[in-house]
N, C-alpha and C. Protein backbone atom coordinates (compact mmCIF):
# COMPACT_ATOMS: atom_id res chain seq x y z
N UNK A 1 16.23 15.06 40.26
CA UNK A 1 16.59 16.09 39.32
C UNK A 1 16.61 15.48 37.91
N UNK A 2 16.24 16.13 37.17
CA UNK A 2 16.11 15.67 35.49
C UNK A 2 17.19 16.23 35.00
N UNK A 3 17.46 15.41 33.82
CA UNK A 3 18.99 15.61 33.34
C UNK A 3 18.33 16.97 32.26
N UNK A 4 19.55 17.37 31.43
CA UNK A 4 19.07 18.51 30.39
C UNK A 4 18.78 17.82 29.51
N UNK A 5 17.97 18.37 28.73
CA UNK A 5 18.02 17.75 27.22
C UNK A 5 19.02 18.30 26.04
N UNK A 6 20.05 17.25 25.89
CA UNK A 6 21.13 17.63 24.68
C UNK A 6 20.43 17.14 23.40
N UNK A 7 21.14 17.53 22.42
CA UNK A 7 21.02 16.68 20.91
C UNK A 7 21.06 15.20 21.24
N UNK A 8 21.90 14.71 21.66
CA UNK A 8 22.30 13.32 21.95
C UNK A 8 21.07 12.45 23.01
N UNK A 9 20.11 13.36 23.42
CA UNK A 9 19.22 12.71 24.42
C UNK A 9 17.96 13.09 24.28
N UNK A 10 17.71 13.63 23.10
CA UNK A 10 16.46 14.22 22.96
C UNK A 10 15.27 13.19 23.38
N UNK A 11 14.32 13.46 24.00
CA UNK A 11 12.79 13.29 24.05
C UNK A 11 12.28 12.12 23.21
N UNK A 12 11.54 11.24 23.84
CA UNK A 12 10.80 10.61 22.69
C UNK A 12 9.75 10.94 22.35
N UNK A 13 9.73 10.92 21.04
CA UNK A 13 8.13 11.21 20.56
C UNK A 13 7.06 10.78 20.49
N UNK A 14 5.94 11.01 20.88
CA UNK A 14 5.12 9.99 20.56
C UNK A 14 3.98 10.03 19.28
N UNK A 15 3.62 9.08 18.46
CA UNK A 15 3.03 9.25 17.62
C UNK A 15 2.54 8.65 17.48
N UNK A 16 0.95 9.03 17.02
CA UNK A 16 -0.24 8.48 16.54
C UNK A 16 -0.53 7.34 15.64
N UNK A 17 -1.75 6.50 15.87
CA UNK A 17 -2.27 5.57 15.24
C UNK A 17 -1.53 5.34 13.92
N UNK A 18 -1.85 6.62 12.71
CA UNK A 18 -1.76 6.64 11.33
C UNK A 18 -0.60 6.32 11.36
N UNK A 19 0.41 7.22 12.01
CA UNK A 19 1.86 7.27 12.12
C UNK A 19 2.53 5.81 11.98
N UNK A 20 2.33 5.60 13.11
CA UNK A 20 2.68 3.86 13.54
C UNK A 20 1.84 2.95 12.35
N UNK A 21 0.81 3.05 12.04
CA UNK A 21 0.12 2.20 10.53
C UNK A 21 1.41 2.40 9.92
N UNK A 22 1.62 3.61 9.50
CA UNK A 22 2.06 3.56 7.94
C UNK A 22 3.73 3.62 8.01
N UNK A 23 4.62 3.61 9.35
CA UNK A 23 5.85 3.34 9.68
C UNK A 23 5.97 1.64 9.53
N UNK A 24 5.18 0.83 9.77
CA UNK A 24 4.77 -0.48 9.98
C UNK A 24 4.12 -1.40 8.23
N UNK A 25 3.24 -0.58 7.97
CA UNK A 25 3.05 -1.14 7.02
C UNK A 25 1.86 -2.29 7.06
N UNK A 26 1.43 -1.42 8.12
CA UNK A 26 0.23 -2.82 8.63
C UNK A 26 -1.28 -2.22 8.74
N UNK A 27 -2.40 -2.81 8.66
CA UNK A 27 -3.88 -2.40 8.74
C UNK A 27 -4.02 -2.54 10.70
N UNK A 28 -4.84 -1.38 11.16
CA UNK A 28 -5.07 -1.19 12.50
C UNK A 28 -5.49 -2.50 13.01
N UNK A 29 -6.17 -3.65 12.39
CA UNK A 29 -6.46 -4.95 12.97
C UNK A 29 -4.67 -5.42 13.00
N UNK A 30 -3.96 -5.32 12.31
CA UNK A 30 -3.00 -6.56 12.51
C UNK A 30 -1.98 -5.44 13.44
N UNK A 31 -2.16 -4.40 13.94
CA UNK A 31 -1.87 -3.58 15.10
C UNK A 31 -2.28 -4.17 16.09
N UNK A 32 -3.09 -4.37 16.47
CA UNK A 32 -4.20 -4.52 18.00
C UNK A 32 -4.30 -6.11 17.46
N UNK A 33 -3.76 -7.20 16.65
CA UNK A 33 -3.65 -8.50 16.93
C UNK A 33 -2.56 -8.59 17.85
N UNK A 34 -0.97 -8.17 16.79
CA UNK A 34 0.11 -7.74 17.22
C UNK A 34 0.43 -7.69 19.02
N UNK A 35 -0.38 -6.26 19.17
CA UNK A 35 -0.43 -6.34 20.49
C UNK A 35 -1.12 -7.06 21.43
N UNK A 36 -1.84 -7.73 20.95
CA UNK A 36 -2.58 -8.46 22.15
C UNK A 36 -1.77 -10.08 21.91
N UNK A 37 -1.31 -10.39 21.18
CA UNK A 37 -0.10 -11.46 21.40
C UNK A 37 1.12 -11.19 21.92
N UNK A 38 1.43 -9.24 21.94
CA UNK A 38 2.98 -9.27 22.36
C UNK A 38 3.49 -9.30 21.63
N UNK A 39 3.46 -9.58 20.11
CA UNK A 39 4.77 -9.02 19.46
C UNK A 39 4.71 -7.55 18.91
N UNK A 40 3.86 -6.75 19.29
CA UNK A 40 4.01 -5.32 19.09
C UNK A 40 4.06 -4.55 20.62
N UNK A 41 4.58 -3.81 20.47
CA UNK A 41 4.12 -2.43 21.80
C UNK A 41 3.19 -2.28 22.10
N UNK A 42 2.66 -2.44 23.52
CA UNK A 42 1.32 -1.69 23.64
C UNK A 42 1.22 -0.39 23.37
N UNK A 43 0.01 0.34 23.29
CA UNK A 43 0.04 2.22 23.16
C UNK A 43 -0.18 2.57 24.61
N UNK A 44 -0.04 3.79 24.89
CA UNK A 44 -0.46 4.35 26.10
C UNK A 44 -1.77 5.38 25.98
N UNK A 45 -2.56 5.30 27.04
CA UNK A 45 -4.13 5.96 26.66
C UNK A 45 -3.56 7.23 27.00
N UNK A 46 -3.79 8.53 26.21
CA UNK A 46 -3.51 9.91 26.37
C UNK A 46 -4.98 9.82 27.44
N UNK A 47 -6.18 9.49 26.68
CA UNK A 47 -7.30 9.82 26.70
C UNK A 47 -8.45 8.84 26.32
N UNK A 48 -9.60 8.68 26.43
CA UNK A 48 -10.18 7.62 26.09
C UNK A 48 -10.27 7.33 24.42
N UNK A 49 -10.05 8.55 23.77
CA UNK A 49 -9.76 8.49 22.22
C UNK A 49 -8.73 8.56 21.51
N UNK A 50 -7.48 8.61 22.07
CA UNK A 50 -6.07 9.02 21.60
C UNK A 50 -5.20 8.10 22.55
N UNK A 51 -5.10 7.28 21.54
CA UNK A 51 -3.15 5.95 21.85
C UNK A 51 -2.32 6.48 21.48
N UNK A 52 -1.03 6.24 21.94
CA UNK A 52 0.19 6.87 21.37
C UNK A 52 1.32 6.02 21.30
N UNK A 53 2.15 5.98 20.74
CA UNK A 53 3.33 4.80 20.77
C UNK A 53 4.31 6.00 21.11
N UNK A 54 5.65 5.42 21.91
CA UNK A 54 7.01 5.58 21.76
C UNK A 54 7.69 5.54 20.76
N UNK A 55 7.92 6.75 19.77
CA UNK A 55 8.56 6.42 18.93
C UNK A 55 9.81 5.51 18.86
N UNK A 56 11.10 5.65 19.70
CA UNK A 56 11.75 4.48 19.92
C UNK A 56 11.41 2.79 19.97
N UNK A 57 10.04 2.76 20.58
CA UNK A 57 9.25 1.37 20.75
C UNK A 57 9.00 0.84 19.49
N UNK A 58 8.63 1.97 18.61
CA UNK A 58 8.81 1.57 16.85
C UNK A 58 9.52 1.00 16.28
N UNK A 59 10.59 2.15 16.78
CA UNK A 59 12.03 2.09 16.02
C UNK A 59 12.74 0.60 16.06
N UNK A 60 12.76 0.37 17.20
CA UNK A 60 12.88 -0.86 18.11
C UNK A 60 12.12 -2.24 17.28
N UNK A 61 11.02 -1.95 17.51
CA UNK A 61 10.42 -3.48 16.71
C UNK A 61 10.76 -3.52 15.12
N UNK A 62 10.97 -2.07 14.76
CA UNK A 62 11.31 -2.04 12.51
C UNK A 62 12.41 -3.36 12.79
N UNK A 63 13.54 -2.60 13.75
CA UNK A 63 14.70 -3.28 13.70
C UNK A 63 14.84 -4.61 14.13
N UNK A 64 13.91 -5.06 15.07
CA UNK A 64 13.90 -6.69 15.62
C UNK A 64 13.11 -7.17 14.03
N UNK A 65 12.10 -6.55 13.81
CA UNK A 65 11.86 -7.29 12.17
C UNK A 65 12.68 -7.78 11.40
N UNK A 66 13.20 -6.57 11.25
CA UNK A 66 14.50 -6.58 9.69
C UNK A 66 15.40 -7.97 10.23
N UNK A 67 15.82 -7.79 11.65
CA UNK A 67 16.75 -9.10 11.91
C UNK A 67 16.28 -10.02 11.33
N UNK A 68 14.68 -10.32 12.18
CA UNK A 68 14.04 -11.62 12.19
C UNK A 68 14.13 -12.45 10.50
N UNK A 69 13.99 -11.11 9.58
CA UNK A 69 13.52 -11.57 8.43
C UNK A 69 14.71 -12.03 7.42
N UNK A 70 15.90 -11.51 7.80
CA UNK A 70 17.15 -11.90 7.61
C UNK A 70 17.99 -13.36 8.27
N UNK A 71 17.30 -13.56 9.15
CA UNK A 71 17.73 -14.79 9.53
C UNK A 71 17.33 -16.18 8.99
């Protein structure tokens, strides 16, 4: 059984290439370096033309950044 969806548990979103570029701040090569070393998220194939990230998976690496870069 699936729980409900409250305010407090909403859905993740997923969003596109551009999205994730320009949340990141990075050119699509240092995306797909990123990931193929592991320090980014992989995407998930919708389709053979459309990746998608977890928005949380984003959210997630902004914030392991900001640490990293503070330390």
């Amino acid at each position: 059984m699936t729980e409900p969806i409250t305010p407090t548990s909403r859905p993740d979103r997923l969003l596109r290439k551009p999205k994730v570029l320009a949340m990141l701040g990075i050119s699509h090569g240092a995306l797909y370096e990123g990931m193929k070393t592991g320090r980014f998220p992989k995407g998930y194939k919708l389709s053979p033309r459309v990746t998608v990230w977890k928005e949380s998976e984003i959210q997630a690496l902004i914030e392991n950044l900001s640490h990293e870069s503070k330390e």
